[in-house]
PDB file of N, CA and C in Angstrom:
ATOM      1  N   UNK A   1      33.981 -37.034  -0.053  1.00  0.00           N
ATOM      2  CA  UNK A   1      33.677 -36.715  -1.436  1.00  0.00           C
ATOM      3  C   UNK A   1      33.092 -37.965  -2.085  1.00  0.00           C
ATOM      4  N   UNK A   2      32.156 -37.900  -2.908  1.00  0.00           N
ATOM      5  CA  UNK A   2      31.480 -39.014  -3.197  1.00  0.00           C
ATOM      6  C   UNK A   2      31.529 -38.941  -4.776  1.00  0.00           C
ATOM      7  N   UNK A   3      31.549 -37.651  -5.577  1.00  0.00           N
ATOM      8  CA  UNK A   3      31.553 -38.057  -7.100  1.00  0.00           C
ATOM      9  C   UNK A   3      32.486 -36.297  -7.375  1.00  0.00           C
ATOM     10  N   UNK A   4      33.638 -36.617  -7.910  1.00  0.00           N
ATOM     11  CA  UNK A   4      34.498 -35.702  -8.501  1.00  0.00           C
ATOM     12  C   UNK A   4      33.755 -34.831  -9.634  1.00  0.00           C
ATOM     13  N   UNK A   5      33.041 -33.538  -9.790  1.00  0.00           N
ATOM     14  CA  UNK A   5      32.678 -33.149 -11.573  1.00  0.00           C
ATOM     15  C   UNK A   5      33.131 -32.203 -12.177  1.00  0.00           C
ATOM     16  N   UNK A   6      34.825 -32.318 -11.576  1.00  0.00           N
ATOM     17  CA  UNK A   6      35.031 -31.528 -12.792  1.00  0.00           C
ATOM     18  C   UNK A   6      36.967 -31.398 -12.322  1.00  0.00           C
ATOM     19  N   UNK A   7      37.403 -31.630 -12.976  1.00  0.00           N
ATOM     20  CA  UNK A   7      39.140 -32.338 -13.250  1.00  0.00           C
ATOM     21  C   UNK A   7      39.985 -31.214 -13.197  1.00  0.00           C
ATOM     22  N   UNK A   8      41.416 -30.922 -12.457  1.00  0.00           N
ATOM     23  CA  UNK A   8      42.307 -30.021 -13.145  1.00  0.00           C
ATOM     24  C   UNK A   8      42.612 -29.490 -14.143  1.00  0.00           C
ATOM     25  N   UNK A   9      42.092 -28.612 -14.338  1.00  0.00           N
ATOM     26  CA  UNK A   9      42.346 -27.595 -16.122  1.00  0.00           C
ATOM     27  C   UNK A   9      41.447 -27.443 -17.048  1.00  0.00           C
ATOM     28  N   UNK A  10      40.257 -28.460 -16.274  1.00  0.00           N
ATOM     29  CA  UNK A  10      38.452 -28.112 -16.699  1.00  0.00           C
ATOM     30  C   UNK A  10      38.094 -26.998 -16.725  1.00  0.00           C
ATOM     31  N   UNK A  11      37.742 -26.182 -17.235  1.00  0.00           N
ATOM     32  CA  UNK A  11      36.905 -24.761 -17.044  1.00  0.00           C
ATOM     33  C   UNK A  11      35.327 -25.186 -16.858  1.00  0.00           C
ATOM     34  N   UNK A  12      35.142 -24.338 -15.486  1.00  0.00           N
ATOM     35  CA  UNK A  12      33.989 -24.955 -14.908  1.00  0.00           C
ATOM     36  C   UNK A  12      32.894 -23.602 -14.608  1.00  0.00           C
ATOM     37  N   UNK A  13      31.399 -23.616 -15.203  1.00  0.00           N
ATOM     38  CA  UNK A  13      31.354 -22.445 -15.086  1.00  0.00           C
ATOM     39  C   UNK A  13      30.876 -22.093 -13.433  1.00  0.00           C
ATOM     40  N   UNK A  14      30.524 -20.530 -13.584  1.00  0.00           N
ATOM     41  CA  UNK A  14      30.077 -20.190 -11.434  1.00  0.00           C
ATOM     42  C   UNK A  14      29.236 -20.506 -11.350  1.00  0.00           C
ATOM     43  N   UNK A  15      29.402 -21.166 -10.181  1.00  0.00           N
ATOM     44  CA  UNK A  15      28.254 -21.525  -9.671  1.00  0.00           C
ATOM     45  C   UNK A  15      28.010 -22.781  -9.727  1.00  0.00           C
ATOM     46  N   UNK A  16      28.725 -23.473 -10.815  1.00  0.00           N
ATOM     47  CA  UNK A  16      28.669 -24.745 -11.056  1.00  0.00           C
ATOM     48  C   UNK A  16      29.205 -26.027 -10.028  1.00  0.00           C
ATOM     49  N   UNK A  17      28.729 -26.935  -9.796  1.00  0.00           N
ATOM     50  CA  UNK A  17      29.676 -27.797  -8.215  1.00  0.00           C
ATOM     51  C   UNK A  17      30.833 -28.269  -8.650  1.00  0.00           C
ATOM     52  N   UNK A  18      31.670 -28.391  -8.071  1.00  0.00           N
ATOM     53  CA  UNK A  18      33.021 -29.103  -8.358  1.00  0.00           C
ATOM     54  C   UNK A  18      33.197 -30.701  -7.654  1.00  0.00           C
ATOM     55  N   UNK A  19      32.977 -31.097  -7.262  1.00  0.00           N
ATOM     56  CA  UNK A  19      32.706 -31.903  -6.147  1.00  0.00           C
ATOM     57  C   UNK A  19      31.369 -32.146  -5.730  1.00  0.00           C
ATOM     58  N   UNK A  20      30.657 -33.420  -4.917  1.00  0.00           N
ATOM     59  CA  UNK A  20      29.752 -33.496  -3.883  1.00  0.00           C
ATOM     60  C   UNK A  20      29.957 -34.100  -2.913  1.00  0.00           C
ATOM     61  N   UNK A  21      29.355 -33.696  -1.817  1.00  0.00           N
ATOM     62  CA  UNK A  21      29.908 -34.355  -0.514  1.00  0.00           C
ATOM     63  C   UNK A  21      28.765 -34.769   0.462  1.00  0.00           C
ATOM     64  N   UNK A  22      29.209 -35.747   0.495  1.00  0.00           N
ATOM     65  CA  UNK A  22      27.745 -36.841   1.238  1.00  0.00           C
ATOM     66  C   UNK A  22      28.107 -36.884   2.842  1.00  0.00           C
ATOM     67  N   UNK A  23      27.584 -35.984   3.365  1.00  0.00           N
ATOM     68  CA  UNK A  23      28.182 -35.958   5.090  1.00  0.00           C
ATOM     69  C   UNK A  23      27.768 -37.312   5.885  1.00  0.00           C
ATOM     70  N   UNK A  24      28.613 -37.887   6.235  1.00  0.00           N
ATOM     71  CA  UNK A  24      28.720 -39.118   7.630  1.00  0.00           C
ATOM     72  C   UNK A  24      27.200 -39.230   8.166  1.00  0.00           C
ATOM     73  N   UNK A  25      26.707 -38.385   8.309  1.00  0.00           N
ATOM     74  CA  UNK A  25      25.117 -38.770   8.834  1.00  0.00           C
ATOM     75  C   UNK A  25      24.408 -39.180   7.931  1.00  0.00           C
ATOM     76  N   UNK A  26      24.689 -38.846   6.387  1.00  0.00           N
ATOM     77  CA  UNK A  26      23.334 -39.219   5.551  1.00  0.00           C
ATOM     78  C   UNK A  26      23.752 -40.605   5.145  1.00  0.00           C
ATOM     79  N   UNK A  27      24.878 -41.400   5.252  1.00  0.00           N
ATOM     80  CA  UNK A  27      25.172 -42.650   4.574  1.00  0.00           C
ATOM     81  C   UNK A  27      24.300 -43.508   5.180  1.00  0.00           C
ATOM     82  N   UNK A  28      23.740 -44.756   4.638  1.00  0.00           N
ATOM     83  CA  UNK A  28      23.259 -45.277   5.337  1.00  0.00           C
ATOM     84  C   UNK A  28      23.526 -46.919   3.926  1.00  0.00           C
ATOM     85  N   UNK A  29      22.783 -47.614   4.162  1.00  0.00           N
ATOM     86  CA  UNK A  29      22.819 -49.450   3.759  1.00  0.00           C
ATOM     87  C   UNK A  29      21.762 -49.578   3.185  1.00  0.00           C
ATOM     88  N   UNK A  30      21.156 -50.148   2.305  1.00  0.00           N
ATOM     89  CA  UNK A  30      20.065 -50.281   1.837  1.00  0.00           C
ATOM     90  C   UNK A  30      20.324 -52.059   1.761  1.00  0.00           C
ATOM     91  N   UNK A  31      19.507 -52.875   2.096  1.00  0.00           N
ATOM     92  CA  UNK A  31      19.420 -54.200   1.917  1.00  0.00           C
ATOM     93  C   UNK A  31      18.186 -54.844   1.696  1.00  0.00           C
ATOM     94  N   UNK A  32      18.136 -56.002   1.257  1.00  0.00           N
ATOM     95  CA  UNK A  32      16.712 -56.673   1.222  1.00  0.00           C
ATOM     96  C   UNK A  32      16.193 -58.026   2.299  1.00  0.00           C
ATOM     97  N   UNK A  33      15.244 -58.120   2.712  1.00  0.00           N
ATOM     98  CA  UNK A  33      15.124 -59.510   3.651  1.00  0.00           C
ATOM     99  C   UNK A  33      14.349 -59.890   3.198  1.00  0.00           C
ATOM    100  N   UNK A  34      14.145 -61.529   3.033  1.00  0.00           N
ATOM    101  CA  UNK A  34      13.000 -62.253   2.554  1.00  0.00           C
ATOM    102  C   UNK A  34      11.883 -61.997   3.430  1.00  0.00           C
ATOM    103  N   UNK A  35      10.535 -62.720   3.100  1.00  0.00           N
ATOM    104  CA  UNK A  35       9.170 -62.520   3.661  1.00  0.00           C
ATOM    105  C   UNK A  35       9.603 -63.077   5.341  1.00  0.00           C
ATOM    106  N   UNK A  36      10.090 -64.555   5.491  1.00  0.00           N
ATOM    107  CA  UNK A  36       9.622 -65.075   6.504  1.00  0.00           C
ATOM    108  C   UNK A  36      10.983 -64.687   7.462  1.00  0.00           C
ATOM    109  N   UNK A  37      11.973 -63.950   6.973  1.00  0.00           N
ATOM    110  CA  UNK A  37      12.838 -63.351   8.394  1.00  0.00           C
ATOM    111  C   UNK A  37      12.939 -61.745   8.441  1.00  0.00           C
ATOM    112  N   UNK A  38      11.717 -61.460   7.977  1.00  0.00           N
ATOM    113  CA  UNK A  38      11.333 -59.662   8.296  1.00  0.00           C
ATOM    114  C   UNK A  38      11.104 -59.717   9.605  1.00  0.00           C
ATOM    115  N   UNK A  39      10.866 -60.759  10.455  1.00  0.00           N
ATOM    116  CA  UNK A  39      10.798 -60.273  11.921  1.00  0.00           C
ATOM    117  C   UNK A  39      12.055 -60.240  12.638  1.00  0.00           C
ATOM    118  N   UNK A  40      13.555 -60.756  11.953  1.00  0.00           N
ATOM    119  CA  UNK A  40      14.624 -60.494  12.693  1.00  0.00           C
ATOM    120  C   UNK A  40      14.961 -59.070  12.294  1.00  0.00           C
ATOM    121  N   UNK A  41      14.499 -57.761  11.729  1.00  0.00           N
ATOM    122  CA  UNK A  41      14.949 -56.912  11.469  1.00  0.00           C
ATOM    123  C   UNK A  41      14.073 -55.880  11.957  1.00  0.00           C
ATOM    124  N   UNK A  42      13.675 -55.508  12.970  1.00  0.00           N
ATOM    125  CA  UNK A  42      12.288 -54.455  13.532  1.00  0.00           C
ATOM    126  C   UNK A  42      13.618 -53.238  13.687  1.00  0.00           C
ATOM    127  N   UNK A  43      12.800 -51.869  13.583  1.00  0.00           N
ATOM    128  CA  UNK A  43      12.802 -50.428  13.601  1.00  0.00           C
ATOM    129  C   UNK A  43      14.297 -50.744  15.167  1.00  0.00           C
ATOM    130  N   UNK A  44      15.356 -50.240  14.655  1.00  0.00           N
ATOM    131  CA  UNK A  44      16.234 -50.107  15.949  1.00  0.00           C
ATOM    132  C   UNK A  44      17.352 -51.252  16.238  1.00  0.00           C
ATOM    133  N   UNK A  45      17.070 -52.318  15.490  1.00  0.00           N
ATOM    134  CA  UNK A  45      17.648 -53.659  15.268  1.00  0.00           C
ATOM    135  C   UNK A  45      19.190 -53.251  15.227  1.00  0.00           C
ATOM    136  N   UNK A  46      20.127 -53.833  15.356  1.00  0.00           N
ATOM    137  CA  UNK A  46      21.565 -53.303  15.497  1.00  0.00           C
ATOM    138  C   UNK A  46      21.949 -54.612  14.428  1.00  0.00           C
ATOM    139  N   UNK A  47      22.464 -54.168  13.052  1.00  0.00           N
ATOM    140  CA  UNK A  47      23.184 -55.276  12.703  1.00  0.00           C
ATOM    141  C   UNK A  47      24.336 -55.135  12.204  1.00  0.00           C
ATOM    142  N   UNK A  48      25.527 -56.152  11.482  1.00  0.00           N
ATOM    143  CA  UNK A  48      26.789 -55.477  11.257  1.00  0.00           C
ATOM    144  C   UNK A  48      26.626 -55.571   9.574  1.00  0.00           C
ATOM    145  N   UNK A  49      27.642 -54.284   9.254  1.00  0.00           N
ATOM    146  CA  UNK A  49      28.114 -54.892   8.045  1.00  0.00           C
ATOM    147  C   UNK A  49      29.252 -54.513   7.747  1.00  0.00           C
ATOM    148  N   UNK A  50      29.723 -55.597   6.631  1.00  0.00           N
ATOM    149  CA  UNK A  50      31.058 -56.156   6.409  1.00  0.00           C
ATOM    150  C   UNK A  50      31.129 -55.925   4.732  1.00  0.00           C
ATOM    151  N   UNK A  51      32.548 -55.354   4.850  1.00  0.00           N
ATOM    152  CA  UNK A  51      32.481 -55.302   2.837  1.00  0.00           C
ATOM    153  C   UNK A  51      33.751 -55.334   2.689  1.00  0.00           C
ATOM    154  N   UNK A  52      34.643 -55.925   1.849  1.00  0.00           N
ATOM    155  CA  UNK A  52      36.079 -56.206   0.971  1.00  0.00           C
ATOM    156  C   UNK A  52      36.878 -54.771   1.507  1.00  0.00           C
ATOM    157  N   UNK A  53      37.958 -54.866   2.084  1.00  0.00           N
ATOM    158  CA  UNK A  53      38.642 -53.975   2.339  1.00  0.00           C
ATOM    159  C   UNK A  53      38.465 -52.956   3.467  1.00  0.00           C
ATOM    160  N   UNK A  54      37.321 -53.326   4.218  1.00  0.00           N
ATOM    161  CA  UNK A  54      37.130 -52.490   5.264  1.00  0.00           C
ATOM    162  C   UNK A  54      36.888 -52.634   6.608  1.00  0.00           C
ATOM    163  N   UNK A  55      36.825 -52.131   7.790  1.00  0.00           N
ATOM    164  CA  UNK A  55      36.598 -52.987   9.360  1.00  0.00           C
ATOM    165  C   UNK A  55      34.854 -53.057   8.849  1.00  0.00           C
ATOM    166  N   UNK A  56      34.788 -54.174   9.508  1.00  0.00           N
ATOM    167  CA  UNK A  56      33.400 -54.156  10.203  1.00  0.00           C
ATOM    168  C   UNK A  56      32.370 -53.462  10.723  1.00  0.00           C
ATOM    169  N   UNK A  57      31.495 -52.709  10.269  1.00  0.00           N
ATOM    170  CA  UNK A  57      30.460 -51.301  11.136  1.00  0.00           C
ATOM    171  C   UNK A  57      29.682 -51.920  11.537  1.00  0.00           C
ATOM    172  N   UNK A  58      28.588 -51.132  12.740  1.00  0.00           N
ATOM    173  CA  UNK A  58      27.879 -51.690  13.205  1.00  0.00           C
ATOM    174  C   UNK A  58      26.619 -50.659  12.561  1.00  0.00           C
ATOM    175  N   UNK A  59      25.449 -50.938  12.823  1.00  0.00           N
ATOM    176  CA  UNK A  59      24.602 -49.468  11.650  1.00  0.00           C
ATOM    177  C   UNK A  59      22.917 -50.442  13.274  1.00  0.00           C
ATOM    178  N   UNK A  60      22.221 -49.315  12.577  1.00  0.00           N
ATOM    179  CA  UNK A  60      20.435 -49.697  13.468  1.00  0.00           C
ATOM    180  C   UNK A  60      20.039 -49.174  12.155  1.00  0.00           C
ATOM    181  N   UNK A  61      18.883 -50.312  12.007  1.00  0.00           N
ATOM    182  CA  UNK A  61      17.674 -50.455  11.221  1.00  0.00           C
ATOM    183  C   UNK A  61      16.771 -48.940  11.094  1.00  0.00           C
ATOM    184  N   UNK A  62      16.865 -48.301  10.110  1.00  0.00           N
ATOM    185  CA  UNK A  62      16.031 -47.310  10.442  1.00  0.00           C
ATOM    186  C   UNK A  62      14.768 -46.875   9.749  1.00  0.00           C
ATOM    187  N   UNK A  63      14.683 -47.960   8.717  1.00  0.00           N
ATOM    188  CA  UNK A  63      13.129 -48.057   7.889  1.00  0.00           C
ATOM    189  C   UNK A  63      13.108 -49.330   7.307  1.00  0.00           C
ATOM    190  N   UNK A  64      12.012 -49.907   7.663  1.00  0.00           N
ATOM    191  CA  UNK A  64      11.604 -51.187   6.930  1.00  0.00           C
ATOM    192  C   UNK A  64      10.621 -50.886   6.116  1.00  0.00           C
ATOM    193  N   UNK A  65      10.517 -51.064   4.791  1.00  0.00           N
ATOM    194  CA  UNK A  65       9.388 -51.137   3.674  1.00  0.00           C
ATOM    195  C   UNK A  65       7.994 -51.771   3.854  1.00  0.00           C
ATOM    196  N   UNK A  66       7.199 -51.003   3.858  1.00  0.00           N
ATOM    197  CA  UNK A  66       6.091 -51.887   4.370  1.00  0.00           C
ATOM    198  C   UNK A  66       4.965 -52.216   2.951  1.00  0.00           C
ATOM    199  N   UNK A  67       6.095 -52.126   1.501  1.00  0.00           N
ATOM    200  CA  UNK A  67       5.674 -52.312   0.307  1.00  0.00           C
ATOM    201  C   UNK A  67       6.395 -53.544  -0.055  1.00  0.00           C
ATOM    202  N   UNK A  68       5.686 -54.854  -0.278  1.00  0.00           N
ATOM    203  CA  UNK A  68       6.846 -55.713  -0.687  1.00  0.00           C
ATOM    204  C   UNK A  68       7.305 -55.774  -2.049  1.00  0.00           C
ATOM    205  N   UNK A  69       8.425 -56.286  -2.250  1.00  0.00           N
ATOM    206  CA  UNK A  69       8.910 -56.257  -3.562  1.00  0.00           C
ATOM    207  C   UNK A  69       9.394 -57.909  -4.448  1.00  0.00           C
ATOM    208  N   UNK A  70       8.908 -58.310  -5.228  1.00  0.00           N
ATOM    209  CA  UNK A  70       9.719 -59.807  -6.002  1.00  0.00           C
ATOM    210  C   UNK A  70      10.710 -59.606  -6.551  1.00  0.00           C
ATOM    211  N   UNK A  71      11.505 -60.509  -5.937  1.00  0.00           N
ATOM    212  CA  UNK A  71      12.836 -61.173  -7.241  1.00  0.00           C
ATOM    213  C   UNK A  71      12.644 -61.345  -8.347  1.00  0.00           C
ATOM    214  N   UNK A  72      12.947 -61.259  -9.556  1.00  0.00           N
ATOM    215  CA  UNK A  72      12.959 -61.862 -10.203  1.00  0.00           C
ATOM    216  C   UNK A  72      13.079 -63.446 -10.942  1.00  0.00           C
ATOM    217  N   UNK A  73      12.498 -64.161 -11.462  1.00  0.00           N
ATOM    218  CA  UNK A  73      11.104 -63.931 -12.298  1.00  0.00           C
ATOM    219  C   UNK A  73       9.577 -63.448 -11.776  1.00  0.00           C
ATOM    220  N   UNK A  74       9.233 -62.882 -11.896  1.00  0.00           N
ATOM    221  CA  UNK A  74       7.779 -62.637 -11.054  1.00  0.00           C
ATOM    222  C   UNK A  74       6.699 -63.646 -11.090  1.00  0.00           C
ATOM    223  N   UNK A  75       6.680 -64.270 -10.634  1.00  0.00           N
ATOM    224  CA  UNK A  75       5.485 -65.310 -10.775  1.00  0.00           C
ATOM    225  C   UNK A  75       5.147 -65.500  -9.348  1.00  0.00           C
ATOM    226  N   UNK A  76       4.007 -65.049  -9.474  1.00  0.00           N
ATOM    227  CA  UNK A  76       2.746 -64.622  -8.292  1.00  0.00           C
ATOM    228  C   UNK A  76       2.217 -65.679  -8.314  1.00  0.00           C
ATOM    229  N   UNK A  77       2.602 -66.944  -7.013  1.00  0.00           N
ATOM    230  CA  UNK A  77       1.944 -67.706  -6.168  1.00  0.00           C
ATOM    231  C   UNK A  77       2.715 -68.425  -4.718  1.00  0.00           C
ATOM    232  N   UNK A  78       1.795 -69.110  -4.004  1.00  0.00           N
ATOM    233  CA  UNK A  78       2.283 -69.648  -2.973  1.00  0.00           C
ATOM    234  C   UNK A  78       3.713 -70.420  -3.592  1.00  0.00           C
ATOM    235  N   UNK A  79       4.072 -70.943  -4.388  1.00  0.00           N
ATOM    236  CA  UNK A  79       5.650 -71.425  -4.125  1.00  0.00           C
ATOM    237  C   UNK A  79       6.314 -70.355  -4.675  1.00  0.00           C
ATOM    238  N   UNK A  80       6.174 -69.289  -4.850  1.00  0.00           N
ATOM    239  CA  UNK A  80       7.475 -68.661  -4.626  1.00  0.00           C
ATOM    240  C   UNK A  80       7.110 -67.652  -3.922  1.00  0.00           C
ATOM    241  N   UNK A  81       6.370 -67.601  -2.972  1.00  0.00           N
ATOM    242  CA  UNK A  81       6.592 -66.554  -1.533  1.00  0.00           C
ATOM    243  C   UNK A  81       7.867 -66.391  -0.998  1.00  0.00           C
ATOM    244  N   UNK A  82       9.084 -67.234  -1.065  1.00  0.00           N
ATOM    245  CA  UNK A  82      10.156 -66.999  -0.686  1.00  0.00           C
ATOM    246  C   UNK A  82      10.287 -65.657  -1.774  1.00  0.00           C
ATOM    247  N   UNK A  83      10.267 -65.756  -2.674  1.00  0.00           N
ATOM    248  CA  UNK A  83      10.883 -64.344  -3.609  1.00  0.00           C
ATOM    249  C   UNK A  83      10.236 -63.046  -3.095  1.00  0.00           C
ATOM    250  N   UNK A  84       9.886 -63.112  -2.030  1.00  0.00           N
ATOM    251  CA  UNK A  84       9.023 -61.786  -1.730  1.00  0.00           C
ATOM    252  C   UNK A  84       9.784 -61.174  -0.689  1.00  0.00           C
ATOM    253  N   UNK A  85      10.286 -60.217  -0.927  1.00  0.00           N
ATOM    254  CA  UNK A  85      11.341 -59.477  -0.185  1.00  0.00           C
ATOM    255  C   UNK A  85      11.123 -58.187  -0.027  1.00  0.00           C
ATOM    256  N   UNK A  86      11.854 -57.434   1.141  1.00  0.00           N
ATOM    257  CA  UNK A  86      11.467 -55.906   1.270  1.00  0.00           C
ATOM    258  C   UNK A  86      12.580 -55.642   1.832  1.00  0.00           C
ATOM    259  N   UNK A  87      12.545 -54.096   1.470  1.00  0.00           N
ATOM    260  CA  UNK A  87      13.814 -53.166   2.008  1.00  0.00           C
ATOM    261  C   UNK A  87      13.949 -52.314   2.945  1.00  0.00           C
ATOM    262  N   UNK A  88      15.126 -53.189   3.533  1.00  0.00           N
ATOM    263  CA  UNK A  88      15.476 -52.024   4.467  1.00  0.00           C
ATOM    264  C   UNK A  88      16.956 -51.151   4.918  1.00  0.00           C
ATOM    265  N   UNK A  89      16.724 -50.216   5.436  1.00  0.00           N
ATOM    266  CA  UNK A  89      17.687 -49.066   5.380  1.00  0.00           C
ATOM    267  C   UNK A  89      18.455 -48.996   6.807  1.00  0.00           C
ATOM    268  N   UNK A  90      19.505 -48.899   7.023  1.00  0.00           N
ATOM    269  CA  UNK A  90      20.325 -49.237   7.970  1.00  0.00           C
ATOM    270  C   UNK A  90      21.414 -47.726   8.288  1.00  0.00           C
ATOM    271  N   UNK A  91      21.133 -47.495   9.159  1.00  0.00           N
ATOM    272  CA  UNK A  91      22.441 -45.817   9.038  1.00  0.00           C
ATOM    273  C   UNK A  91      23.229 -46.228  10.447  1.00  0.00           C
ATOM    274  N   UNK A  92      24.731 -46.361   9.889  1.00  0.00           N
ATOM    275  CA  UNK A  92      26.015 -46.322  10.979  1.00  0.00           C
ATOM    276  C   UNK A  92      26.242 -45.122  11.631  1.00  0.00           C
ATOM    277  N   UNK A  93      26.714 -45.109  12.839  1.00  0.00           N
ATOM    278  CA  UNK A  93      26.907 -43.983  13.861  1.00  0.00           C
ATOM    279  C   UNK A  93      27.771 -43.145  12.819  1.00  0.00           C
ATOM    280  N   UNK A  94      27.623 -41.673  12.711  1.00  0.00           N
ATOM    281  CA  UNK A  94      28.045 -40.325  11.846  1.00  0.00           C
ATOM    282  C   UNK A  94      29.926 -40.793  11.661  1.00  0.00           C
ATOM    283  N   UNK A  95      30.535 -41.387  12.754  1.00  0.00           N
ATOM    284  CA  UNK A  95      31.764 -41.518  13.013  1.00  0.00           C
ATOM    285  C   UNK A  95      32.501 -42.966  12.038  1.00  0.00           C
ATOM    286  N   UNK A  96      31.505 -43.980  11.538  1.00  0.00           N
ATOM    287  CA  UNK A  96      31.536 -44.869  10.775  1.00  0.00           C
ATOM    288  C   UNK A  96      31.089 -45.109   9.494  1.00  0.00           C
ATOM    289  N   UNK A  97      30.591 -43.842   9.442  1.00  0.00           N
ATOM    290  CA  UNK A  97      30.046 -43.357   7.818  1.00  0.00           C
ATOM    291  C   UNK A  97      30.873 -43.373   6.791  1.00  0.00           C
ATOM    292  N   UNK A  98      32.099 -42.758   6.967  1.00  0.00           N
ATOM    293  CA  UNK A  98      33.282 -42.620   5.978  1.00  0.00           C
ATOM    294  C   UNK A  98      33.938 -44.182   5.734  1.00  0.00           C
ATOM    295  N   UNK A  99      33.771 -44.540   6.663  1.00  0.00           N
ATOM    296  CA  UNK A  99      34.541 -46.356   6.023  1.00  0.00           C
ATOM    297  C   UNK A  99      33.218 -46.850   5.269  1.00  0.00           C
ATOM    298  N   UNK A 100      32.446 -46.803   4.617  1.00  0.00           N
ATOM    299  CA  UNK A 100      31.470 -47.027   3.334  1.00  0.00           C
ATOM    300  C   UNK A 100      31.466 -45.912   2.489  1.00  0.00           C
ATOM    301  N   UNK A 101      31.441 -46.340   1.412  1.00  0.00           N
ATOM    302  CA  UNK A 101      31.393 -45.892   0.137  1.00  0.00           C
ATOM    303  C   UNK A 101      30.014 -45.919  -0.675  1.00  0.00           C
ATOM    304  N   UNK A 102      29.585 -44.945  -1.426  1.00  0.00           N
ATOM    305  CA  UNK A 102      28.088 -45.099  -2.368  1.00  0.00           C
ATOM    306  C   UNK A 102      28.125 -46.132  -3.233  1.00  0.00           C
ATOM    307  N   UNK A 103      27.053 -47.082  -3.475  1.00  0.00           N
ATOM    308  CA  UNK A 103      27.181 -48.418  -4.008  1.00  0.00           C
ATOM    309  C   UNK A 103      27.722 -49.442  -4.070  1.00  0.00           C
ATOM    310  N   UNK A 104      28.533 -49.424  -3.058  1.00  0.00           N
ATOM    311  CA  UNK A 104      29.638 -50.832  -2.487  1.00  0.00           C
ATOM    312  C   UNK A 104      29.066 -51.944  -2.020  1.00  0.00           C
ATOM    313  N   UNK A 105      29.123 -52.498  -2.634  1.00  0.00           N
ATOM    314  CA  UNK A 105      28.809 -54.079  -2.136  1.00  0.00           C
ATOM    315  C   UNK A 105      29.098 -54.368  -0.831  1.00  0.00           C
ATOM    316  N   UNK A 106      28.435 -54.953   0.002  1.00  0.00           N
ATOM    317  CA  UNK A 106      28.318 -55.144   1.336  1.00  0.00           C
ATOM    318  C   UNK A 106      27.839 -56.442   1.922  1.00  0.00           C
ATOM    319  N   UNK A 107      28.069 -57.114   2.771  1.00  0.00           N
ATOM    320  CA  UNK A 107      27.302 -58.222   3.549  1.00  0.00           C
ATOM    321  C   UNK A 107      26.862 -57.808   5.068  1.00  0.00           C
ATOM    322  N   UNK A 108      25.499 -57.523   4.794  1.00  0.00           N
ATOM    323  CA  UNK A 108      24.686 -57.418   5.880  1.00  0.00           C
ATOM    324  C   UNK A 108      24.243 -58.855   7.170  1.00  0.00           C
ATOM    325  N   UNK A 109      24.777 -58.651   8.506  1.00  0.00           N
ATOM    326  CA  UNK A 109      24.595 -59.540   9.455  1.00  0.00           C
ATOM    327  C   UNK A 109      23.415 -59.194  10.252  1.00  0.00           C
ATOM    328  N   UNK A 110      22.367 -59.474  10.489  1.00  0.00           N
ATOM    329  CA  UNK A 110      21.599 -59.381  11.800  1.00  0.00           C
ATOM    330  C   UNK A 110      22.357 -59.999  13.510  1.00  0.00           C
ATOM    331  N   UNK A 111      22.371 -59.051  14.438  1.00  0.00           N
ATOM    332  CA  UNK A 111      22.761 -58.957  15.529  1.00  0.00           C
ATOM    333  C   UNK A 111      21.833 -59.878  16.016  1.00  0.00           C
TER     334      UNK A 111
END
């Protein structure tokens, strides 16, 4: 269950959801990598992640952004190419899905 909408003794009308439920296959990691270590993260990459209160998962890389994105402040030139970062999406085996939570803070490891 991922977001409760609607409480004991709520009158809820039909049809309406009570609950939503995010099945073990669709969870996945969303993270960012700077410009110059996008090559430790290619399509299939196995890396771990680790978050406050939970074991360790292991997840594979399953889309890298091929749109880059800046940090903030934006200022477009050669010294701050480090701020140039892109995202990528990481999904744990269906069986390790439930030990993450939607929007939880996480520390992503490359394998």
């Amino acid at each position: 269950v991922t977001a409760i909408n609607a409480e004991v003794g709520q009158v809820v009308a039909a049809g309406a959801p009570v609950v939503s439920v995010l099945p073990p296959e669709n969870v996945k990691v969303r993270f960012f990598v700077p410009q110059p270590e996008l090559n430790l993260v290619p399509l299939g990459q196995s890396v771990t992640i680790r978050c406050d209160g939970c074991a360790s998962v292991t997840a594979k890389v399953s889309h890298v952004s091929t749109e880059p994105e800046y940090t903030p402040p934006i200022i477009y030139s050669n010294e701050t190419r480090a701020k140039l970062v892109f995202m990528v999406e990481a999904h744990p085996a269906p069986e390790d899905g439930p030990a993450l939570r939607p929007g939880q803070p996480v520390e992503v490891i490359v394998q």
